[in-house]
C-alpha atoms as a PDB file:
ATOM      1  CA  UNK A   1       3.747 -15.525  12.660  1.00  0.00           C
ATOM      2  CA  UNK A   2       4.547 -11.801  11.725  1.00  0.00           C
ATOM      3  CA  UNK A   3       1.594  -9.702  12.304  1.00  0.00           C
ATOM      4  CA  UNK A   4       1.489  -8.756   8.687  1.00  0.00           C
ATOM      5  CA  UNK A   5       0.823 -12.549   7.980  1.00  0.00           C
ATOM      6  CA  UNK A   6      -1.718 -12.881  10.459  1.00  0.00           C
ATOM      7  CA  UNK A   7      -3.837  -9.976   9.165  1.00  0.00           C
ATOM      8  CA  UNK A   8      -3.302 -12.184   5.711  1.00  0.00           C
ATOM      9  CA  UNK A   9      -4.413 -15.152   6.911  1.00  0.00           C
ATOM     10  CA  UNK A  10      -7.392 -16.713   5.044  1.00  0.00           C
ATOM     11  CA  UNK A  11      -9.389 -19.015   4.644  1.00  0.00           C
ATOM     12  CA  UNK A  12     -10.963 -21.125   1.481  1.00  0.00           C
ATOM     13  CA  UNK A  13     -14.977 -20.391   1.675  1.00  0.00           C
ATOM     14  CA  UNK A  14     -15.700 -22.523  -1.642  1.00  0.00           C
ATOM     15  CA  UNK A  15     -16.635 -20.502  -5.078  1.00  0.00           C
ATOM     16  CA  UNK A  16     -12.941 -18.569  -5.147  1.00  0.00           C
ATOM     17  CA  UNK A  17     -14.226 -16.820  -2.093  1.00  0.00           C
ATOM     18  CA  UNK A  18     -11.979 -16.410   1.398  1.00  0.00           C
ATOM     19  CA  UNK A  19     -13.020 -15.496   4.655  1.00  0.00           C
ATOM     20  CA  UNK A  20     -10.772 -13.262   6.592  1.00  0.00           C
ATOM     21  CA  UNK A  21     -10.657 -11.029  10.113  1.00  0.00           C
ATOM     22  CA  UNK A  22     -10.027  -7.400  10.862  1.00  0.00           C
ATOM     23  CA  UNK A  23      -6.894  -7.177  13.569  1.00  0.00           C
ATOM     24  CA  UNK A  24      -6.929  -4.498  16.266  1.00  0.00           C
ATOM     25  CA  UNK A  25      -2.851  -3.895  15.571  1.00  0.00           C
ATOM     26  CA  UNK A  26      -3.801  -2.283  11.815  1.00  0.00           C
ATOM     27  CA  UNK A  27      -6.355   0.112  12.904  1.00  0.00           C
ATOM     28  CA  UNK A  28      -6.284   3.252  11.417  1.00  0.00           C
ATOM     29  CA  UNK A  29      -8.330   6.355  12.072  1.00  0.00           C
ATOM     30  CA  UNK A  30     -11.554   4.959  10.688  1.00  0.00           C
ATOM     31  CA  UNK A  31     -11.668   0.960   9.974  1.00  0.00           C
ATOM     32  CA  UNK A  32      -7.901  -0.511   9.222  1.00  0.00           C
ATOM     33  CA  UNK A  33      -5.119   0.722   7.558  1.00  0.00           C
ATOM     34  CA  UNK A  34      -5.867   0.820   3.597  1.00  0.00           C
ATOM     35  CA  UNK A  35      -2.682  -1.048   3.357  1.00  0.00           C
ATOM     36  CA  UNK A  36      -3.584  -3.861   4.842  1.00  0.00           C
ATOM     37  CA  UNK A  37      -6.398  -4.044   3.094  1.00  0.00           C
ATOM     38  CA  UNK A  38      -5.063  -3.733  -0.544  1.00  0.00           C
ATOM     39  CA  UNK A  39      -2.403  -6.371   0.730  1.00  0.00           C
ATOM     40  CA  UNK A  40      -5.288  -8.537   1.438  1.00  0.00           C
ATOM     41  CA  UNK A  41      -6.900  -8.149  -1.520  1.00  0.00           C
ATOM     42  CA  UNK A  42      -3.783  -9.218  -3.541  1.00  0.00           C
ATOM     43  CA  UNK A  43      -2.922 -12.311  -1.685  1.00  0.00           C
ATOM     44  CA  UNK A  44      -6.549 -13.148  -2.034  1.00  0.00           C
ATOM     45  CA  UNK A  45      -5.668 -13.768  -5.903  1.00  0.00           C
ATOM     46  CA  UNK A  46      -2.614 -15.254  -4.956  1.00  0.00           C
ATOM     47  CA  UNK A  47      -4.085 -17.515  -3.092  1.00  0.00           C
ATOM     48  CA  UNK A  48      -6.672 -18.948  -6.035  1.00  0.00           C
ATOM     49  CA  UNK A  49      -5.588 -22.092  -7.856  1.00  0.00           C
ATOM     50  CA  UNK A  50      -6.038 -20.770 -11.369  1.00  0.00           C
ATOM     51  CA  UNK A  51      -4.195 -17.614 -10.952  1.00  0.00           C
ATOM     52  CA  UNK A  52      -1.846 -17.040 -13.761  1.00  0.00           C
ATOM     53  CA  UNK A  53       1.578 -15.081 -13.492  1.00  0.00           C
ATOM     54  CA  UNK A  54       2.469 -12.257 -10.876  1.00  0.00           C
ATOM     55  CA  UNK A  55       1.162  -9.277 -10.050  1.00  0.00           C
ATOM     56  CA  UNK A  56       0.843  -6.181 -12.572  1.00  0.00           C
ATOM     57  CA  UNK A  57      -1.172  -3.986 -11.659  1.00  0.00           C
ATOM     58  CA  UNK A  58      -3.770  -3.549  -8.851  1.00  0.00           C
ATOM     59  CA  UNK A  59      -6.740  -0.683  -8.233  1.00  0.00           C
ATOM     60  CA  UNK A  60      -8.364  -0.746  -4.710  1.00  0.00           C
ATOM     61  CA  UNK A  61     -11.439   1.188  -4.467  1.00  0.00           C
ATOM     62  CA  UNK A  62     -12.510   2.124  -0.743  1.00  0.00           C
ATOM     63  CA  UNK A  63     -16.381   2.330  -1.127  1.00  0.00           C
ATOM     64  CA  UNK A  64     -17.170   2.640   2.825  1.00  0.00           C
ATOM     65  CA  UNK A  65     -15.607   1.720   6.075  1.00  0.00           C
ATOM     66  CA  UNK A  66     -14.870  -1.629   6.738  1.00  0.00           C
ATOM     67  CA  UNK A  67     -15.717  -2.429  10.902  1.00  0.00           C
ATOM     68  CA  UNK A  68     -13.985  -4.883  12.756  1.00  0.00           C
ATOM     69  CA  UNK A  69     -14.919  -8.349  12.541  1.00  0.00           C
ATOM     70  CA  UNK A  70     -15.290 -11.164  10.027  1.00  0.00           C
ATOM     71  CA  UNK A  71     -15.147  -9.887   6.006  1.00  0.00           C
ATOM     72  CA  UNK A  72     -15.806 -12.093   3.034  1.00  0.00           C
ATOM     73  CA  UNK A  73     -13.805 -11.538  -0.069  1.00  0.00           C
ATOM     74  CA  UNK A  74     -14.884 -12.997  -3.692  1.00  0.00           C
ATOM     75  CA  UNK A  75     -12.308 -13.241  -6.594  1.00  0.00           C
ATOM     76  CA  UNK A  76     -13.737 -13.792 -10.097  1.00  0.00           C
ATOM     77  CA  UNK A  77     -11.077 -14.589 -13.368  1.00  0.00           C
ATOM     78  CA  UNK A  78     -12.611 -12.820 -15.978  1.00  0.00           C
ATOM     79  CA  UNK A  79      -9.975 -13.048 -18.522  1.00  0.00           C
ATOM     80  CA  UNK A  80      -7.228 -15.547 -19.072  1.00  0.00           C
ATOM     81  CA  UNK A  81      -4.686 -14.448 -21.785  1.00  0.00           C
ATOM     82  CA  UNK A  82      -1.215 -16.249 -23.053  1.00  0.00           C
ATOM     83  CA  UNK A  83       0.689 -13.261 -21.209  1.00  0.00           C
ATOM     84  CA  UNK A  84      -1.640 -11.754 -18.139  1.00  0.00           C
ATOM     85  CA  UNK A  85      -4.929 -12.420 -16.653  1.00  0.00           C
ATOM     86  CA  UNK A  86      -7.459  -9.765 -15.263  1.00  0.00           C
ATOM     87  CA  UNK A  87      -9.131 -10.276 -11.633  1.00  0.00           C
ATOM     88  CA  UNK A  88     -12.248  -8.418  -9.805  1.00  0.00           C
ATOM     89  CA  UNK A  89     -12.752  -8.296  -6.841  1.00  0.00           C
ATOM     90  CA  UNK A  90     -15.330  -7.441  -3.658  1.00  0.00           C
ATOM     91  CA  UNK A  91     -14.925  -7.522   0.050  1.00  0.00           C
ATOM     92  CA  UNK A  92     -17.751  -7.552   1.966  1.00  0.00           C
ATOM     93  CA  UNK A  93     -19.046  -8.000   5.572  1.00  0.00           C
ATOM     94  CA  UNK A  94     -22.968  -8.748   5.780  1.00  0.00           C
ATOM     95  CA  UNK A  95     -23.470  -8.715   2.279  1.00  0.00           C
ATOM     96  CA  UNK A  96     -22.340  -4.834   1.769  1.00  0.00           C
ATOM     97  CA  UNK A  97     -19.511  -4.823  -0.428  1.00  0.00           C
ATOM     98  CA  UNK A  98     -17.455  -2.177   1.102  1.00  0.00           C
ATOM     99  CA  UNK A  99     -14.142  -2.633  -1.098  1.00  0.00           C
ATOM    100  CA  UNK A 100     -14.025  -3.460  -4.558  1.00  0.00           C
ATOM    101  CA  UNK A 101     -10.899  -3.799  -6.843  1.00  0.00           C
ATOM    102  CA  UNK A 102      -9.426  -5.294 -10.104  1.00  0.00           C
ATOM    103  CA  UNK A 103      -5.770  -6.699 -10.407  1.00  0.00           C
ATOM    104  CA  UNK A 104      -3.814  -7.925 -13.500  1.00  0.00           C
ATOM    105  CA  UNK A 105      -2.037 -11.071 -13.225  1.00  0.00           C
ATOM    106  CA  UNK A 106       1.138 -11.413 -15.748  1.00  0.00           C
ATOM    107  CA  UNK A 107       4.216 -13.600 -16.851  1.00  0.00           C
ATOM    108  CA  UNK A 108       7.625 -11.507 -17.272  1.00  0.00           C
ATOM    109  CA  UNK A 109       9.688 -11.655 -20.601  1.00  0.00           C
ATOM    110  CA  UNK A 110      13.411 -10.939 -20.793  1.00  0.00           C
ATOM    111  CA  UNK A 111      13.395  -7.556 -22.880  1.00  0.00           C
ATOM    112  CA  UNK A 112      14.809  -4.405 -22.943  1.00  0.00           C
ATOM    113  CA  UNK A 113      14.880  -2.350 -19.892  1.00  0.00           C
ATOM    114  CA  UNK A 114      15.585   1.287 -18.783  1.00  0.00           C
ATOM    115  CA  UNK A 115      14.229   3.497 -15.518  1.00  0.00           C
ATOM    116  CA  UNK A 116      14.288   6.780 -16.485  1.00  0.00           C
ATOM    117  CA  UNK A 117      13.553   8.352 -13.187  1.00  0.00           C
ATOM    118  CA  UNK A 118      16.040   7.999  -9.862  1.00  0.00           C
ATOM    119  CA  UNK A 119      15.284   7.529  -6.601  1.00  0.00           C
ATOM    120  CA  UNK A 120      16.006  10.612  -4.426  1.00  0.00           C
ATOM    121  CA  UNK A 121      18.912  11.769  -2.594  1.00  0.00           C
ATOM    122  CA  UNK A 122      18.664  10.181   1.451  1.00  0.00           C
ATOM    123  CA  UNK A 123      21.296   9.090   4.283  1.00  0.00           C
ATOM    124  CA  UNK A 124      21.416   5.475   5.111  1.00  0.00           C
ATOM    125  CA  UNK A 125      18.558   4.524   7.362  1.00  0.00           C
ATOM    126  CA  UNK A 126      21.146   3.698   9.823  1.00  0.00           C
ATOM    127  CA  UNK A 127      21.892   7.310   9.992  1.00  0.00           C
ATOM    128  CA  UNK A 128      17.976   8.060  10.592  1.00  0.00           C
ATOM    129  CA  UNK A 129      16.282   8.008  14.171  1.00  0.00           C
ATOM    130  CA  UNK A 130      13.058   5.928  13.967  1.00  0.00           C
ATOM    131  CA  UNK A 131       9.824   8.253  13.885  1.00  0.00           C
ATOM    132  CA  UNK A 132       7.066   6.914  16.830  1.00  0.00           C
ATOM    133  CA  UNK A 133       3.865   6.587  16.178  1.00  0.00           C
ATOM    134  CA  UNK A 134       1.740  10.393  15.699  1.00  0.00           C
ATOM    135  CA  UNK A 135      -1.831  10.823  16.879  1.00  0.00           C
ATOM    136  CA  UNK A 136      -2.363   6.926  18.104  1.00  0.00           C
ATOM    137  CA  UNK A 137      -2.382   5.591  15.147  1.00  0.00           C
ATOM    138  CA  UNK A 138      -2.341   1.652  15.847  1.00  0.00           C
ATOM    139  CA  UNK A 139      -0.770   0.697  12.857  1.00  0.00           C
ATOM    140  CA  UNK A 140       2.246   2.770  12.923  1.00  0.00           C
ATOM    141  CA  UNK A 141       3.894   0.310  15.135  1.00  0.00           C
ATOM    142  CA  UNK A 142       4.115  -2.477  12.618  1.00  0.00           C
ATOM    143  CA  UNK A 143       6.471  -0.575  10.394  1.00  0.00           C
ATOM    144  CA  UNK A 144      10.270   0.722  11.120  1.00  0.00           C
ATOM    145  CA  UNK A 145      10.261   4.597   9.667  1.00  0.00           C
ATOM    146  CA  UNK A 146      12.886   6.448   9.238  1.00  0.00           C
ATOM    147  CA  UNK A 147      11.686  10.083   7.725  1.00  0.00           C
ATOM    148  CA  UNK A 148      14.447  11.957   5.386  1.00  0.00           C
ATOM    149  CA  UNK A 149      11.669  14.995   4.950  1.00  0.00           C
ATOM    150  CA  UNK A 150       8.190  15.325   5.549  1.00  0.00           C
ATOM    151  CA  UNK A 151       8.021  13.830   8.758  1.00  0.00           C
ATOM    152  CA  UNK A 152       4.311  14.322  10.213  1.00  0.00           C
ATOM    153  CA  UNK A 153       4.717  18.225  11.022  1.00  0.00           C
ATOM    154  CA  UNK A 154       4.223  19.491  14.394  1.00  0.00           C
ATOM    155  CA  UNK A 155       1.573  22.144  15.071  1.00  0.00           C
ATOM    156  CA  UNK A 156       3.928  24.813  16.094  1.00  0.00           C
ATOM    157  CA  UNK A 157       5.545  23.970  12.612  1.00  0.00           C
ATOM    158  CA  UNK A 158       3.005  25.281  10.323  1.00  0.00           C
ATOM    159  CA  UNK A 159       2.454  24.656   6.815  1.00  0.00           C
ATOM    160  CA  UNK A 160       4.987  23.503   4.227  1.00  0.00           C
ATOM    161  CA  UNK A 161       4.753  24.710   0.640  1.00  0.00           C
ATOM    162  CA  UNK A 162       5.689  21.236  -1.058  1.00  0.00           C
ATOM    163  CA  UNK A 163       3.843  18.149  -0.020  1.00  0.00           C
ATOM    164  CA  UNK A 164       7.000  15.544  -0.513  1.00  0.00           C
ATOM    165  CA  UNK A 165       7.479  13.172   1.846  1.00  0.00           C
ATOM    166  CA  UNK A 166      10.081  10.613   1.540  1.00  0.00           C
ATOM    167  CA  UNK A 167      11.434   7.918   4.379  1.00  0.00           C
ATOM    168  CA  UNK A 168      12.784   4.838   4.721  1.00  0.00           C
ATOM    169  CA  UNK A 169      10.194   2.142   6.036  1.00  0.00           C
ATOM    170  CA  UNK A 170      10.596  -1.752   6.827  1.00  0.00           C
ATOM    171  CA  UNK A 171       8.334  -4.208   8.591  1.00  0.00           C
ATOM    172  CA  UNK A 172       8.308  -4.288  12.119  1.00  0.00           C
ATOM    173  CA  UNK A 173       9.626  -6.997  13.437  1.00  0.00           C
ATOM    174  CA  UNK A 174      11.759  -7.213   9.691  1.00  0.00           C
ATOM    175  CA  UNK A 175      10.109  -9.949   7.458  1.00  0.00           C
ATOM    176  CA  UNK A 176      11.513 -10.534   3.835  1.00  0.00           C
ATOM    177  CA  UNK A 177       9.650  -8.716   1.238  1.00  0.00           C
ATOM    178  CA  UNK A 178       6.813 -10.065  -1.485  1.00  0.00           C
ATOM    179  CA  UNK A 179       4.498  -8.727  -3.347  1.00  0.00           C
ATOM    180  CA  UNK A 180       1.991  -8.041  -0.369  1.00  0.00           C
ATOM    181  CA  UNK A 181       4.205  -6.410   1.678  1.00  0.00           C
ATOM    182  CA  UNK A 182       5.391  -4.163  -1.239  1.00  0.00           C
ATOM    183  CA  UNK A 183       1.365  -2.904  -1.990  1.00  0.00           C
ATOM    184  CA  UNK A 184       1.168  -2.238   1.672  1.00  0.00           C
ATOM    185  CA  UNK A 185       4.013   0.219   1.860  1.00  0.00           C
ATOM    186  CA  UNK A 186       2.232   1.717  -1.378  1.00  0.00           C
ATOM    187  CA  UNK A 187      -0.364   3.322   0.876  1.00  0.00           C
ATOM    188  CA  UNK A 188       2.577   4.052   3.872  1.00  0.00           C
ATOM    189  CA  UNK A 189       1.970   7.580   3.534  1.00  0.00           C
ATOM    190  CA  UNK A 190      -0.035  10.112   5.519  1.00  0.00           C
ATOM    191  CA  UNK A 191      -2.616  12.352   3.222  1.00  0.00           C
ATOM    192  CA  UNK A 192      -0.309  15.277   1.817  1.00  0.00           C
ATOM    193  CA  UNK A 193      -2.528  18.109   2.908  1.00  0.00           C
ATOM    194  CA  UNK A 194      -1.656  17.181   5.982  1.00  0.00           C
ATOM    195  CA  UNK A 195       2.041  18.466   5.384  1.00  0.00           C
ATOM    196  CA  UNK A 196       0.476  21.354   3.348  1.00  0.00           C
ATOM    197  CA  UNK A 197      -1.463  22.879   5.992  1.00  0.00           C
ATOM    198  CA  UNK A 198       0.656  21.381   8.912  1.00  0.00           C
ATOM    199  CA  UNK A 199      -2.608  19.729  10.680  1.00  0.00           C
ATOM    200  CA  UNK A 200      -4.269  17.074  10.645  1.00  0.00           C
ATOM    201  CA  UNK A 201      -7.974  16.757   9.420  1.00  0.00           C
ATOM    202  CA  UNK A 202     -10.481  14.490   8.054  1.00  0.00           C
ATOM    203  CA  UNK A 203      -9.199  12.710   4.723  1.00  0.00           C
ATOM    204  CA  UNK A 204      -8.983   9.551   3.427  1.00  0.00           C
ATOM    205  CA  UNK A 205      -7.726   7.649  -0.275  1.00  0.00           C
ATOM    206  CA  UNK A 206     -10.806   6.606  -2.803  1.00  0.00           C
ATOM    207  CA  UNK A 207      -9.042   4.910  -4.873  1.00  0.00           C
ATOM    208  CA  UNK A 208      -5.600   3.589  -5.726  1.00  0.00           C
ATOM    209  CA  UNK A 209      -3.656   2.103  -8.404  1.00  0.00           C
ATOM    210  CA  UNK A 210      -0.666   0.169  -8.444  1.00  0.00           C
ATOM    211  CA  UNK A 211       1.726  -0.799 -11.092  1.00  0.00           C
ATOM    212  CA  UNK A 212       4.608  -3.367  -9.846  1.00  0.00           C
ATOM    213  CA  UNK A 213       8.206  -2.985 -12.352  1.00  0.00           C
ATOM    214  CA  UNK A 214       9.909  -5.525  -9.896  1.00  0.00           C
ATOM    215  CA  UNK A 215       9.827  -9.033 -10.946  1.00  0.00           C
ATOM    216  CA  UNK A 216       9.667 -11.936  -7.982  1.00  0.00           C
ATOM    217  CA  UNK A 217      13.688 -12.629  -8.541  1.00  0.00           C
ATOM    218  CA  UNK A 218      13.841  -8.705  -7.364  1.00  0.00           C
ATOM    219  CA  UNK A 219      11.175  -8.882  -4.779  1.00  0.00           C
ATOM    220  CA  UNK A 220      13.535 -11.809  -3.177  1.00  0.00           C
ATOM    221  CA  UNK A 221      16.840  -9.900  -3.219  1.00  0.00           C
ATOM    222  CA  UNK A 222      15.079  -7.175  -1.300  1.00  0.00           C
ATOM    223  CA  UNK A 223      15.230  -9.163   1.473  1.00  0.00           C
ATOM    224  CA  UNK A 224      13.723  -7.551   4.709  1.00  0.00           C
ATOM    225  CA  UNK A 225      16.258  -4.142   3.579  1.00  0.00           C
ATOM    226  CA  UNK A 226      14.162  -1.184   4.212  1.00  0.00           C
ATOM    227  CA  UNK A 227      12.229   0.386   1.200  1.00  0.00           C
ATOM    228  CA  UNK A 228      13.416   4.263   0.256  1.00  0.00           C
ATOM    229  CA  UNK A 229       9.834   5.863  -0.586  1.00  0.00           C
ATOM    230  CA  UNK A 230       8.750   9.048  -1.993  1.00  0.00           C
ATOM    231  CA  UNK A 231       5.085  10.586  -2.506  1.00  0.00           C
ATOM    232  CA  UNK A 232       3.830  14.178  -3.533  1.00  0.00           C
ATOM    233  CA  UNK A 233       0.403  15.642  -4.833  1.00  0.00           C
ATOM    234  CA  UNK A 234      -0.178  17.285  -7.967  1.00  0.00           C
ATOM    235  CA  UNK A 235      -3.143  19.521  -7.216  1.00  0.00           C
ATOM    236  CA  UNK A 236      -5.589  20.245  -4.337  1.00  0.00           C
ATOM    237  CA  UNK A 237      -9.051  21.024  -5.084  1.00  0.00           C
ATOM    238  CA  UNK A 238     -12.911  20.453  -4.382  1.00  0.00           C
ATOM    239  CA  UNK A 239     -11.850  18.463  -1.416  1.00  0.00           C
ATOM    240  CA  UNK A 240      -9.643  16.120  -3.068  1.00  0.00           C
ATOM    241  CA  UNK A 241      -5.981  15.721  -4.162  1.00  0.00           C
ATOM    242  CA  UNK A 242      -4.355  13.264  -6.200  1.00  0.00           C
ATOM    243  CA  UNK A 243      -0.641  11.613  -4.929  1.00  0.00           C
ATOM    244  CA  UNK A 244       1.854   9.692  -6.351  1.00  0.00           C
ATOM    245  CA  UNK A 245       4.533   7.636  -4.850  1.00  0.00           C
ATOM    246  CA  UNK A 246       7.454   5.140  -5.386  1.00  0.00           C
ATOM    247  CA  UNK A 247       9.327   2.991  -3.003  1.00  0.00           C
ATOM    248  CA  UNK A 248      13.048   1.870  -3.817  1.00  0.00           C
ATOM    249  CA  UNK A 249      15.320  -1.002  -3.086  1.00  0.00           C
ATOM    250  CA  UNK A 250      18.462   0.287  -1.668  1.00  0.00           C
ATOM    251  CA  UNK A 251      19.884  -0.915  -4.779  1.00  0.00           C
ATOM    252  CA  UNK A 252      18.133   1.543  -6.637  1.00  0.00           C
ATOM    253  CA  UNK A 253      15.747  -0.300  -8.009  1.00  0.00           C
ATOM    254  CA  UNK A 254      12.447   0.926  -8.640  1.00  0.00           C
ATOM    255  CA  UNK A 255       9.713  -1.410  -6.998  1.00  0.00           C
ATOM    256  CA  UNK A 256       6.559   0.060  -8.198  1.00  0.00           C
ATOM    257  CA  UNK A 257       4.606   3.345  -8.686  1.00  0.00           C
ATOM    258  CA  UNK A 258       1.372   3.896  -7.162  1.00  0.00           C
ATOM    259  CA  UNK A 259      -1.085   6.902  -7.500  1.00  0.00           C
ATOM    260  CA  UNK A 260      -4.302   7.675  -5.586  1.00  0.00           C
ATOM    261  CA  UNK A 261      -7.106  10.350  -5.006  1.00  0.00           C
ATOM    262  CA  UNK A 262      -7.638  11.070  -1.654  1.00  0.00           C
ATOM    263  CA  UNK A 263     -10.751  13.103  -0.364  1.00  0.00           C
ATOM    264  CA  UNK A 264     -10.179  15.802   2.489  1.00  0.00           C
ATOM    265  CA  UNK A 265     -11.695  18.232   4.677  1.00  0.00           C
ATOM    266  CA  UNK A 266     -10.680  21.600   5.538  1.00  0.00           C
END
């Protein structure tokens, strides 16, 4: 089993509820990779027998740090309609909730359709040497990144005056893409003020959001392709900054768009 399926794996604990396990290979700085954890949170829904549609939306709110060990997840229905149905949930360990999110549920309708933004200029990630792994981080080595611009910057590099980052990334090994995998590589990239200030330094997300465009026929077709994604902020202040991102088939597709506030140090 891929490691991204084994961090997924779990298990029916009566009441909609599902019992799952921190893994060593998603640790990030402090607890494991947010990622993971929004993955988890969405296949959690997936997993219940009433659930209605495919993802829409999800929001992931990162209360406090989740240890390693056993963690208990609850997901309530609290609205069914014809078209979508809305989720909460919690993840706890030892009765402290330490994640909390909602997710809309939805059936697709042939309509009209138009994407009035384009996915930025890159080489083929054939043409890209794969980035290794900066600081330790664990988790790193479960993805295939290939950086176009705003690679993690060296310290002899300095700052940067724009905080875009975009790459090509991929599971590693390759594993065909759903809707789990996609909100993982929704939260692939490093905090921006990193590249800003060209260091490294206490930060992590709040909160994120979500919003899947691709329907499952165009989840399929990705395959295990790499994803082309692309994240800036907007504004720096009081010790947080906001980001936004989208990932791309290499069709040109767009996948989904996610946005997040991120707290930081410094």
């Amino acid at each position: 089993m891929n490691c991204f399926d084994t961090a997924l794996d779990l298990q029916p604990a009566g009441d909609g509820r599902l019992r799952g396990r921190t893994m060593p290979e998603w640790a990030n700085m402090v607890g494991p990779f947010g990622g993971i954890t929004a993955a988890t949170l969405l296949r959690a829904v997936e997993l219940q027998p009433d659930r209605h549609g495919r993802p829409i939306a999800l929001t992931v709110n990162y209360l406090a740090p989740i240890v390693d060990g056993d963690f208990m997840i609850s997901a309530r229905a609290v609205k069914t309609n014809r078209s979508n149905q809305h989720w909460i949930l919690q993840l706890s360990q030892d009765d402290d909730v330490k994640t909390s999110a909602t997710a809309v549920f939805g059936l697709r309708r042939d309509t009209w359709s138009a994407t009035e933004i384009v996915p930025p200029p890159a080489p083929r990630p054939e043409e890209i040497t794969r980035s290794r792994p900066p600081f330790g981080l664990v988790w790193f080595d479960n993805y295939d990144m290939r950086f176009v611009d705003g690679a993690f910057p060296a310290p002899e590099e300095g700052g940067s005056e724009v905080s875009t980052t975009t790459l090509w990334v991929r599971d590693n090994p390759p594993r065909p893409m759903d809707f789990a995998a996609l909100t993982a590589v929704c939260d692939i990239f490093y905090p921006r003020v990193y590249l800003r200030l060209g260091r490294a330094l206490p930060a992590g997300t709040v909160t994120m959001t979500i919003y899947f465009h691709a329907d499952e026929p165009e989840i399929r077709s990705q395959g295990d392709d790499f994803v082309l994604a692309t994240a800036r902020a907007h504004r720096f202040s009081g010790g947080y900054l906001d980001q936004t991102a989208q990932p791309w088939g290499r069709s040109g597709a767009l996948l989904a768009t996610t946005h997040q506030f991120v707290y930081f140090k410094g």
